[in-house]
C-alpha atoms as a PDB file:
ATOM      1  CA  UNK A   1     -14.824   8.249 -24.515  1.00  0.00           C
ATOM      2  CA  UNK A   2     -12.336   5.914 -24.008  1.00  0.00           C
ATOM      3  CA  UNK A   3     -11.114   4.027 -20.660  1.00  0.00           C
ATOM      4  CA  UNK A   4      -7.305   4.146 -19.520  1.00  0.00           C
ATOM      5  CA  UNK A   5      -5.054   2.148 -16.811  1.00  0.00           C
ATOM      6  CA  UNK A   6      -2.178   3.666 -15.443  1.00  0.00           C
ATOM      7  CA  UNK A   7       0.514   2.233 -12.907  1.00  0.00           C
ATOM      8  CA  UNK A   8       2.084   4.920 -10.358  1.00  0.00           C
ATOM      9  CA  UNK A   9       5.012   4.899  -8.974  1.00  0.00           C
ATOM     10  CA  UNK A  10       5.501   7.488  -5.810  1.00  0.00           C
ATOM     11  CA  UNK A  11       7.207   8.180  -2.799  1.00  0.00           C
ATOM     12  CA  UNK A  12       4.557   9.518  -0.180  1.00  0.00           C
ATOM     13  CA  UNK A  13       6.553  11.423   1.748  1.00  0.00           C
ATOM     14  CA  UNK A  14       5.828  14.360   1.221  1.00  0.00           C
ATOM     15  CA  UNK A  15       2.301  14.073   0.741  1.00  0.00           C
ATOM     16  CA  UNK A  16      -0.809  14.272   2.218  1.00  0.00           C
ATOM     17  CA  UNK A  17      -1.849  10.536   0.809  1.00  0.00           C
ATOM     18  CA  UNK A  18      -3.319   9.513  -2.319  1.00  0.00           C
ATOM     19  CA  UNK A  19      -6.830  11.515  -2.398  1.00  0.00           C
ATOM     20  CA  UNK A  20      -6.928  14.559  -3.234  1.00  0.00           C
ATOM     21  CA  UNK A  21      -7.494  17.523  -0.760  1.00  0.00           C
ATOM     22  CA  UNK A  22      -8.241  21.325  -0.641  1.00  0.00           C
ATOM     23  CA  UNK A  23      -5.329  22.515   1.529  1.00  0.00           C
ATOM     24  CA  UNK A  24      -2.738  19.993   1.234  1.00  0.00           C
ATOM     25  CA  UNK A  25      -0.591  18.103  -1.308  1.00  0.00           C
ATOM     26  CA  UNK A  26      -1.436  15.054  -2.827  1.00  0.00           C
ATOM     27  CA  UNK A  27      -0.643  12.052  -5.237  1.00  0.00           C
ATOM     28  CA  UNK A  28      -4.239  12.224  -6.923  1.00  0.00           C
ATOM     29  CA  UNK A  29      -3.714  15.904  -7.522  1.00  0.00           C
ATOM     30  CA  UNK A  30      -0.399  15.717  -8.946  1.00  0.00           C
ATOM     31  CA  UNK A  31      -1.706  13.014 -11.566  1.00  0.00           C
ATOM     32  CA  UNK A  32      -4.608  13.938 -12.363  1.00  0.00           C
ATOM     33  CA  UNK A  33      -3.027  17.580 -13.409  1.00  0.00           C
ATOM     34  CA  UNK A  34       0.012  15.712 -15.202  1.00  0.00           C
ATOM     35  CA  UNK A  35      -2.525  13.099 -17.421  1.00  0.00           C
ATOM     36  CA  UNK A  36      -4.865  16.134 -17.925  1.00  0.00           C
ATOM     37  CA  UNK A  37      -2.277  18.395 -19.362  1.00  0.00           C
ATOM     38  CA  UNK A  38      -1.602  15.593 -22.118  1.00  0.00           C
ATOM     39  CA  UNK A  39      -5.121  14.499 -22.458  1.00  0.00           C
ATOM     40  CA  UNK A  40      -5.919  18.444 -23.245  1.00  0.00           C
ATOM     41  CA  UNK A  41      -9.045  18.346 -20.408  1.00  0.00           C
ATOM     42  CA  UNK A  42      -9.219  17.422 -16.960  1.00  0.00           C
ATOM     43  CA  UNK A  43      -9.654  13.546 -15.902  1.00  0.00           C
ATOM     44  CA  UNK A  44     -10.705  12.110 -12.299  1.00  0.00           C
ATOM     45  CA  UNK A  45      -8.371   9.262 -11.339  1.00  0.00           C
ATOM     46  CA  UNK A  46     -10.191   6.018  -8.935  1.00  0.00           C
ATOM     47  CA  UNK A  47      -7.397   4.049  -7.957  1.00  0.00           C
ATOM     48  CA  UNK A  48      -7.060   0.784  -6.187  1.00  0.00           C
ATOM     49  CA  UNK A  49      -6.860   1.675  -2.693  1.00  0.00           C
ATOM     50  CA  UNK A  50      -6.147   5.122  -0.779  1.00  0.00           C
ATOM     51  CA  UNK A  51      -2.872   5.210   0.688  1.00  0.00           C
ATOM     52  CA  UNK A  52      -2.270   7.790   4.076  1.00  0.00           C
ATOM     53  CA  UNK A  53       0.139  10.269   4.748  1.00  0.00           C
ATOM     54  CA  UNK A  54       3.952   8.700   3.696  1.00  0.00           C
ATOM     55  CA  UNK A  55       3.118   5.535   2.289  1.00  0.00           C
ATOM     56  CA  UNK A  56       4.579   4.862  -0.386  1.00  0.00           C
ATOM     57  CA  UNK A  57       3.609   2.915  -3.772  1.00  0.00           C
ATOM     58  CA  UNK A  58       5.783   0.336  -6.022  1.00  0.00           C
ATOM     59  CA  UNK A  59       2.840   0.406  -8.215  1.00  0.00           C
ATOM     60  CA  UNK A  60      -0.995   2.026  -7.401  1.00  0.00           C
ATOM     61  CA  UNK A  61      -3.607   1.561 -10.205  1.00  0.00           C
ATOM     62  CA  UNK A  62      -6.065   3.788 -11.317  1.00  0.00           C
ATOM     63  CA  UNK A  63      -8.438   4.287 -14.103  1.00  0.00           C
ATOM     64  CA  UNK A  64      -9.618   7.638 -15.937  1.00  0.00           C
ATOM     65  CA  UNK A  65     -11.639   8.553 -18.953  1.00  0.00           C
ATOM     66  CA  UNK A  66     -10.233  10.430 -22.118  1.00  0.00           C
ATOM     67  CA  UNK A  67     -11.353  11.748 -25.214  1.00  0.00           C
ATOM     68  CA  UNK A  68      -8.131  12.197 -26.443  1.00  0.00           C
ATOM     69  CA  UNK A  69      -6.072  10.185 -29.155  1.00  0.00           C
ATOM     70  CA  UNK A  70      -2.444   9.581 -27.566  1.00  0.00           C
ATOM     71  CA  UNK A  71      -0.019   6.971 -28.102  1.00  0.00           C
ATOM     72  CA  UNK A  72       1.073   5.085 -25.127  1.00  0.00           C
ATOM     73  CA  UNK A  73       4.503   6.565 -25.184  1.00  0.00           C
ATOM     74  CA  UNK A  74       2.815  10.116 -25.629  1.00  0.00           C
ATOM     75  CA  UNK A  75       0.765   9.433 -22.644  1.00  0.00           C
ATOM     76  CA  UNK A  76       4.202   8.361 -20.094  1.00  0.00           C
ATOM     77  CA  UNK A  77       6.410  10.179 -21.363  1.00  0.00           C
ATOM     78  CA  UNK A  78       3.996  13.696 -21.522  1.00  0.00           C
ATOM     79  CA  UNK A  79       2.660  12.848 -18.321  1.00  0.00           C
ATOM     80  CA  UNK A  80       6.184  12.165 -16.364  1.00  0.00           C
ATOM     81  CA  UNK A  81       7.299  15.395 -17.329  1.00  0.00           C
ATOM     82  CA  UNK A  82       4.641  17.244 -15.585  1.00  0.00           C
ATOM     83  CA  UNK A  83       5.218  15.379 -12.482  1.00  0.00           C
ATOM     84  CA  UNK A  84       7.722  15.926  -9.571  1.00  0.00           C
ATOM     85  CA  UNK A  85      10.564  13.569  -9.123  1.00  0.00           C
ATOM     86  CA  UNK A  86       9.081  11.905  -6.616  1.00  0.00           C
ATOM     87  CA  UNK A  87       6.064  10.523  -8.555  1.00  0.00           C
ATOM     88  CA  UNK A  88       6.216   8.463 -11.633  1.00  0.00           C
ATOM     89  CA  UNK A  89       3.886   6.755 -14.699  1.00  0.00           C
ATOM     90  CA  UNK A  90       4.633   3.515 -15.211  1.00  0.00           C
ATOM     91  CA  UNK A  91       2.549   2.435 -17.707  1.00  0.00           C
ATOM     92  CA  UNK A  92      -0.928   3.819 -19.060  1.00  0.00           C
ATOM     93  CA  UNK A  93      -3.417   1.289 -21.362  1.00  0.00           C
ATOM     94  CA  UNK A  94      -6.612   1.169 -23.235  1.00  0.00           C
ATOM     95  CA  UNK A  95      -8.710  -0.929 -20.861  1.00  0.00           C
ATOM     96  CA  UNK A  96     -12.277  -2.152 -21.544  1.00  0.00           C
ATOM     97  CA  UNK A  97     -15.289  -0.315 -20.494  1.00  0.00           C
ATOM     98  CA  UNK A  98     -15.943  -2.610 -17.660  1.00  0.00           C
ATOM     99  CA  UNK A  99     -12.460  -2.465 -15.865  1.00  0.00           C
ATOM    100  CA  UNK A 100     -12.868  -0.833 -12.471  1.00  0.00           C
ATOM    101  CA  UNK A 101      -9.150   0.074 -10.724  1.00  0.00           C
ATOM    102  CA  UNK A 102     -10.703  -0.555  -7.107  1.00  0.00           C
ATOM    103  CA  UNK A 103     -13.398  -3.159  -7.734  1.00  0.00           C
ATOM    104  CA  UNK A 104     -12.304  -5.160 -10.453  1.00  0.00           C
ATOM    105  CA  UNK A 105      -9.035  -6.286  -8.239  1.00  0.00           C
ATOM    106  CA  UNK A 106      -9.038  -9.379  -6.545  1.00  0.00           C
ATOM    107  CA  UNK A 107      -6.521  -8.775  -3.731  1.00  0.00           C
ATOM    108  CA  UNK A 108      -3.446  -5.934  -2.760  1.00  0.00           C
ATOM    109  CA  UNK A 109      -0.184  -6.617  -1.327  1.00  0.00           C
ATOM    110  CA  UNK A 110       1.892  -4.090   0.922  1.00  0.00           C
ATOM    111  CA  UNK A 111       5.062  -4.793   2.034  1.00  0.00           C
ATOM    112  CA  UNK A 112       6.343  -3.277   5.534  1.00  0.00           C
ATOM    113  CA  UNK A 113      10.010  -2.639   6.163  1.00  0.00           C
ATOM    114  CA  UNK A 114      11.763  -2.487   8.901  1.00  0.00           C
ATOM    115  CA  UNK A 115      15.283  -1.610   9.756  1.00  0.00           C
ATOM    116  CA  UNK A 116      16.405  -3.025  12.688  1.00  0.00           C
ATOM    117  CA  UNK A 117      19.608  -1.480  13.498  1.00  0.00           C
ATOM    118  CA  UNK A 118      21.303   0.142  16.896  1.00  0.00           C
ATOM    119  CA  UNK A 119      20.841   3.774  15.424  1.00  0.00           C
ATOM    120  CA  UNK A 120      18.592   5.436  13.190  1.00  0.00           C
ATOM    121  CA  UNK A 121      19.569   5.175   9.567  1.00  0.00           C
ATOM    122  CA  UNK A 122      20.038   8.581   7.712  1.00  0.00           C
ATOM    123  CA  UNK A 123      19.182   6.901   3.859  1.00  0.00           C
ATOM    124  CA  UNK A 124      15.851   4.893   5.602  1.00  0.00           C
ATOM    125  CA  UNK A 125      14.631   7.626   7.754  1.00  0.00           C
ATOM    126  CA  UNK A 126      11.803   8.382   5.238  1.00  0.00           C
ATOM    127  CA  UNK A 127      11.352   4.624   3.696  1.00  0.00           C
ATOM    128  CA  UNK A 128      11.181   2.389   6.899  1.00  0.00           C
ATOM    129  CA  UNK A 129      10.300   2.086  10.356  1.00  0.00           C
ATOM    130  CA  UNK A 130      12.723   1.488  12.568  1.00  0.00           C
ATOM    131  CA  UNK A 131      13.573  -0.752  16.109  1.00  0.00           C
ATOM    132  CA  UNK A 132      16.761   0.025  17.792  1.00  0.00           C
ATOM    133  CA  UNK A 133      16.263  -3.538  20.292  1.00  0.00           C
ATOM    134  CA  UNK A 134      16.721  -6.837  18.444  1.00  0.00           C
ATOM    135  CA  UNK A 135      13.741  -8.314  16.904  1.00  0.00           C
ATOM    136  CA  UNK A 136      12.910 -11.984  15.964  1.00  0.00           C
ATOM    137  CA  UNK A 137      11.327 -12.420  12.657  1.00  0.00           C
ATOM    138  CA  UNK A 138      10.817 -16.393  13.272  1.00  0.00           C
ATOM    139  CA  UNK A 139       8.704 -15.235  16.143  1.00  0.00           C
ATOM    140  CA  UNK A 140       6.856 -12.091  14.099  1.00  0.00           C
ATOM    141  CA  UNK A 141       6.139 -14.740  11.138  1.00  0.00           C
ATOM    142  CA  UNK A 142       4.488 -17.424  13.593  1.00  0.00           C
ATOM    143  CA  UNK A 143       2.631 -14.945  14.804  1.00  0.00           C
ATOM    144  CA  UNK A 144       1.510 -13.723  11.993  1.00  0.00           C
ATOM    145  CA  UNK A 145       0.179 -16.827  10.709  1.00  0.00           C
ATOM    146  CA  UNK A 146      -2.876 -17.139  12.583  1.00  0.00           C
ATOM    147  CA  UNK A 147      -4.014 -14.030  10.884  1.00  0.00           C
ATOM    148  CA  UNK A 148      -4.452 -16.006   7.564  1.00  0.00           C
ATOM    149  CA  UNK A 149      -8.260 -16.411   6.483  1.00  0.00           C
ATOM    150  CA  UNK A 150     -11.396 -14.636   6.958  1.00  0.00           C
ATOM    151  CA  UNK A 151     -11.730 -13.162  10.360  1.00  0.00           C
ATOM    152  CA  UNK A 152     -12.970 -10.005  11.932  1.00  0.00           C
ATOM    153  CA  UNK A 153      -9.994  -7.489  11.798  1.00  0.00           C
ATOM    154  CA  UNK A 154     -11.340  -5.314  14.466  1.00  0.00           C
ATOM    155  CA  UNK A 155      -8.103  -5.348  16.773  1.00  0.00           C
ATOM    156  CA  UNK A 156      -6.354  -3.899  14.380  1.00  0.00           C
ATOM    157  CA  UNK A 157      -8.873  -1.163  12.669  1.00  0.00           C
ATOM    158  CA  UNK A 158      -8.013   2.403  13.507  1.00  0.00           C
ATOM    159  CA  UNK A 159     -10.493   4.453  14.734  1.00  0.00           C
ATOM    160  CA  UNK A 160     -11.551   6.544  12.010  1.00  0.00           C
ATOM    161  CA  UNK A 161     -11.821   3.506   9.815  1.00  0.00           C
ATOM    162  CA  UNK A 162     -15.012   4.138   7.899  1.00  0.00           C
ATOM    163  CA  UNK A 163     -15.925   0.839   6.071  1.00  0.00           C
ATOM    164  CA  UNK A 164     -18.858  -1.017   6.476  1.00  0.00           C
ATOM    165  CA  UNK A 165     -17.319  -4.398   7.972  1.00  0.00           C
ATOM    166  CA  UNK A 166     -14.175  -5.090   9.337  1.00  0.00           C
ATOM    167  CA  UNK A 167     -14.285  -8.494   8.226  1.00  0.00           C
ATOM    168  CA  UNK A 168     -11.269  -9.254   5.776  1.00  0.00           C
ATOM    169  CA  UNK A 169      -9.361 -11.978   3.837  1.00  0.00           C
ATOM    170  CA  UNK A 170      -5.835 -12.237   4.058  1.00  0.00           C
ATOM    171  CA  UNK A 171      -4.333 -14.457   1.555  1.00  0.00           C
ATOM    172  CA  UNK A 172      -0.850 -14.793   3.300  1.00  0.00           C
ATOM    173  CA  UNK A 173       1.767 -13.279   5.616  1.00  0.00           C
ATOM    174  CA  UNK A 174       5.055 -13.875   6.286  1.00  0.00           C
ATOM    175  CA  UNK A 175       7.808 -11.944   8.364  1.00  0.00           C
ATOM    176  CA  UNK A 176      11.936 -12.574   6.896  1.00  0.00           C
ATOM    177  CA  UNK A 177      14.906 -10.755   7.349  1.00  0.00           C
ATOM    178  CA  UNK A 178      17.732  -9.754   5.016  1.00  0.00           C
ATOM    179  CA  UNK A 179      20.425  -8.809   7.291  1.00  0.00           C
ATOM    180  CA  UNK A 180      19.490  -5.171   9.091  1.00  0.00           C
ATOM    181  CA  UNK A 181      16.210  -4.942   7.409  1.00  0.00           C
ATOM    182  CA  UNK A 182      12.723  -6.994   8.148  1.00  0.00           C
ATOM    183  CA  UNK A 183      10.570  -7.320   5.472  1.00  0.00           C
ATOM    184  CA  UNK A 184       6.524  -7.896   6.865  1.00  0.00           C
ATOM    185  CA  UNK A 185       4.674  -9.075   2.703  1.00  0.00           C
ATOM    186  CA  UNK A 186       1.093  -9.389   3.230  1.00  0.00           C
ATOM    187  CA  UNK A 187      -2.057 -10.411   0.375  1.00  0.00           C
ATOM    188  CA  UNK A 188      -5.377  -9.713   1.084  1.00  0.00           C
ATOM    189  CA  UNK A 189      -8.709  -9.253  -0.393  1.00  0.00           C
ATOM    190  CA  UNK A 190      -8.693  -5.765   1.194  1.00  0.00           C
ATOM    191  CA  UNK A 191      -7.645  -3.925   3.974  1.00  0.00           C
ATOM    192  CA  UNK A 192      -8.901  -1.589   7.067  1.00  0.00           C
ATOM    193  CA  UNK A 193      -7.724   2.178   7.755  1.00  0.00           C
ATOM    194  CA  UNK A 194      -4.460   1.272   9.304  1.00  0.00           C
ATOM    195  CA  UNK A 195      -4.568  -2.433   9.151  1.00  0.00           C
ATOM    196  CA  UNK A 196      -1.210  -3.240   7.952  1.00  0.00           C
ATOM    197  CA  UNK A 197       0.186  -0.542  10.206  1.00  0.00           C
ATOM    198  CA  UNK A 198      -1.065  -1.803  13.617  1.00  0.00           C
ATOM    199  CA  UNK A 199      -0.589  -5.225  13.025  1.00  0.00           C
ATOM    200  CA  UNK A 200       3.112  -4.341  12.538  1.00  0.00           C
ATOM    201  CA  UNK A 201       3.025  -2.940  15.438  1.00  0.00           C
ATOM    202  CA  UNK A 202       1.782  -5.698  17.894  1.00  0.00           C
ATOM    203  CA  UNK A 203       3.943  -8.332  16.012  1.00  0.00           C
ATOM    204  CA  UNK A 204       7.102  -5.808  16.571  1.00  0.00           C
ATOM    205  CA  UNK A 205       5.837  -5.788  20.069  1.00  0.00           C
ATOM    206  CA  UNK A 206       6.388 -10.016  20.200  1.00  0.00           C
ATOM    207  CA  UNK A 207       9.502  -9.796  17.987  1.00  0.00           C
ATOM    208  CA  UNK A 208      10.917  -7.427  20.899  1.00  0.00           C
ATOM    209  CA  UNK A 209       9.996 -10.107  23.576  1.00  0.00           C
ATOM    210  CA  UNK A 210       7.690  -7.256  24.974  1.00  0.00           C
ATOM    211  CA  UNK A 211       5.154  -9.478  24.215  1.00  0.00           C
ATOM    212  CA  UNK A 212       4.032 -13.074  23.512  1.00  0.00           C
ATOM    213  CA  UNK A 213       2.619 -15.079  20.972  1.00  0.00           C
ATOM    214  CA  UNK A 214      -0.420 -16.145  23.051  1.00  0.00           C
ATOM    215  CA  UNK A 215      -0.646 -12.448  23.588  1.00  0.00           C
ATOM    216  CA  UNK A 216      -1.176 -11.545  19.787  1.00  0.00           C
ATOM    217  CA  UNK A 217      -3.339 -14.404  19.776  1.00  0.00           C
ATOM    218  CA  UNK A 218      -5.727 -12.721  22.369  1.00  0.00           C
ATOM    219  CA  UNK A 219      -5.617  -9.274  21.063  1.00  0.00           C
ATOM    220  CA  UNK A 220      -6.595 -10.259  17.912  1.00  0.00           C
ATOM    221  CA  UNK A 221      -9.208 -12.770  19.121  1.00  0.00           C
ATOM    222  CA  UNK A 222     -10.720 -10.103  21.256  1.00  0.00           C
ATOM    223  CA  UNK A 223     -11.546  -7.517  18.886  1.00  0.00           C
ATOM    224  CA  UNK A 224     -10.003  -4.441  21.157  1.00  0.00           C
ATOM    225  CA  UNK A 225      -8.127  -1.996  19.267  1.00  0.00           C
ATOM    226  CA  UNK A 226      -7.341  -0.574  22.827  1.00  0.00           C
ATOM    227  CA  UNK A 227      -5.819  -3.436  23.685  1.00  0.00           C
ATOM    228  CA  UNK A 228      -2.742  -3.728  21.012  1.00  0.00           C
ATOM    229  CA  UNK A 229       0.207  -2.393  20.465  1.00  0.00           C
ATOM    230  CA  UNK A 230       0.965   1.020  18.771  1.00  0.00           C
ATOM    231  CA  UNK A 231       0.575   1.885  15.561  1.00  0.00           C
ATOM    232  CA  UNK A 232       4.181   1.318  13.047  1.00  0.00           C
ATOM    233  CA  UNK A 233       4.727   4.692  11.167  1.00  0.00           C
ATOM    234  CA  UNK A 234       4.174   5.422   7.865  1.00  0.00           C
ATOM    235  CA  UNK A 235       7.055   5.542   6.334  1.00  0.00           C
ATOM    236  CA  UNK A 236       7.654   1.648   6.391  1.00  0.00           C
ATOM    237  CA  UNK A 237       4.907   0.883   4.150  1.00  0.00           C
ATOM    238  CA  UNK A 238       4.648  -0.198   0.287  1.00  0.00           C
ATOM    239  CA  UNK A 239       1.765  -0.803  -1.893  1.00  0.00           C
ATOM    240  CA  UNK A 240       3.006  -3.397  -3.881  1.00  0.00           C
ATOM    241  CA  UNK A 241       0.346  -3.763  -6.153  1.00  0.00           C
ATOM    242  CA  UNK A 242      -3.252  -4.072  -7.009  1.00  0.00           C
ATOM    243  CA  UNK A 243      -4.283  -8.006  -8.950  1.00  0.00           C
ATOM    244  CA  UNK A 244      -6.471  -8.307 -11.131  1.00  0.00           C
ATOM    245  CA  UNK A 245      -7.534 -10.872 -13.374  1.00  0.00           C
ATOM    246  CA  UNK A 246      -5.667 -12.011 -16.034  1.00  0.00           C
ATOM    247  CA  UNK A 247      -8.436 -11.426 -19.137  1.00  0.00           C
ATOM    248  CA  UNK A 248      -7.533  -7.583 -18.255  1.00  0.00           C
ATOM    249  CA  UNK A 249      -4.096  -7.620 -19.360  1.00  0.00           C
ATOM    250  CA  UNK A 250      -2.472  -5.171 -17.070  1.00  0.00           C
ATOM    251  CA  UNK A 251       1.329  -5.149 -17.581  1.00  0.00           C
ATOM    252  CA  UNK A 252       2.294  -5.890 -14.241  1.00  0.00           C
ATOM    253  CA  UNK A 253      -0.113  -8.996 -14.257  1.00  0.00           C
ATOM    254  CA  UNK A 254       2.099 -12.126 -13.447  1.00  0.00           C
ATOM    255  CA  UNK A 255       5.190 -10.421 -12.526  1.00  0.00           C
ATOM    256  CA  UNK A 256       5.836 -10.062  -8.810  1.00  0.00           C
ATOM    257  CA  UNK A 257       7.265  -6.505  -7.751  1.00  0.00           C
ATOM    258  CA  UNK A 258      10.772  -5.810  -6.522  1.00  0.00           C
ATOM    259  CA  UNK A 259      12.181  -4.127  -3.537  1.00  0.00           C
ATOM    260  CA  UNK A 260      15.252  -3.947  -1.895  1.00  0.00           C
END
């Protein structure tokens, strides 16, 4: 039996989220049926990290298990043709028996976009938030920063967030804009149900002038989901990818995704 990494590329849209689910579309599903078909059996896909409802993916990993003897180009090219235009193979290796998709990586970047523009766009409805009042990104990124490090996440855990501890690492943060658009990158060790989405949120909420700095600074300090802003939608936010260390040899290993 051997062990296979794939990169996927999708837009979640129109999609329950990643994980497969009895009475609704989803990414898993749609792969799992497109890698089977080639492999000649059915696989189970773990990837790195669920994604929700309309989040989107520059490049999820997962792993599955095969008995079948395909080339590489066999495996993308049979695979992509089983698969709606919307969801895409990027790659697919041979890994080593020990690689693990979600606990073998080290950290995961998503990128949030925003456009900030006076009415909504038509071509971004479905691929980033949107905030119709002027925002300040030099306030959002300073802001930001004092979420870098380890530190109880609880202000900005959703509710049905089922992991153990809500005590994450995040790597870095920043907030810039390129002219309309507001691009929120963010590295961590992991991530919460929601995380990336409600912090979005409250630093839109200070980028608005709604809200101050020393205001984030509270909320976040005391622990009370209640107390923050609302949660950004969906449809702003990217996995950018899953890293891993280098002695895997992942393709995408070293090479820093592009968007926009």
């Amino acid at each position: 039996m051997g062990k296979f990494a794939v990169g996927i590329e999708y837009a979640g849209t129109a999609y329950s989220g990643w994980q497969r689910q009895k009475h609704a579309l989803s990414i898993q599903q749609h792969v799992e049926e497109a890698i089977g078909y080639v492999a000649n059996h059915r696989v189970q896909l773990v990837c790195a990290g669920r994604t929700d409802a309309g989040v989107h993916a520059i490049e999820q990993v997962a792993h599955f298990e095969s008995t079948a003897k395909r080339d590489n180009r066999s495996w993308i090219l049979g695979s992509n043709c089983q698969l709606p235009s919307d969801i895409r193979i990027k790659w697919i290796i041979p890994v080593e028996g020990d690689f693990h998709a979600r606990f073998s990586a080290i950290a995961r970047s998503y990128r949030y976009i925003i456009i900030n523009v006076a009415v909504p766009s038509a071509l971004f409805h479905d691929r980033a938030g949107w905030e119709f009042r002027p925002l300040d990104q030099v306030l959002m990124h300073e802001a930001a920063q004092i979420l870098v490090g380890e530190h109880d996440f609880s202000a900005f855990r959703a509710a049905g967030c089922q992991a153990k501890s809500s005590t994450r690492r995040i790597h870095e943060i920043s907030v810039e804009r390129r002219g309309d658009l507001l691009f929120l990158d963010v590295r961590a060790n992991a991530f919460l149900y929601h995380m990336v989405r409600n912090i979005v949120g409250s630093l839109m909420s200070v980028g608005q002038g709604e809200r101050s700095t020393d205001w984030f600074k509270r909320v976040f300090a005391g622990g009370d989901r209640n107390l923050a802003a609302a949660t950004a939608p969906a449809a702003g936010l990217y996995l950018l990818r899953a890293h891993y260390p280098d002695a895997f040899k992942l393709p995408s290993n070293g090479k820093k995704p592009v968007l926009f």
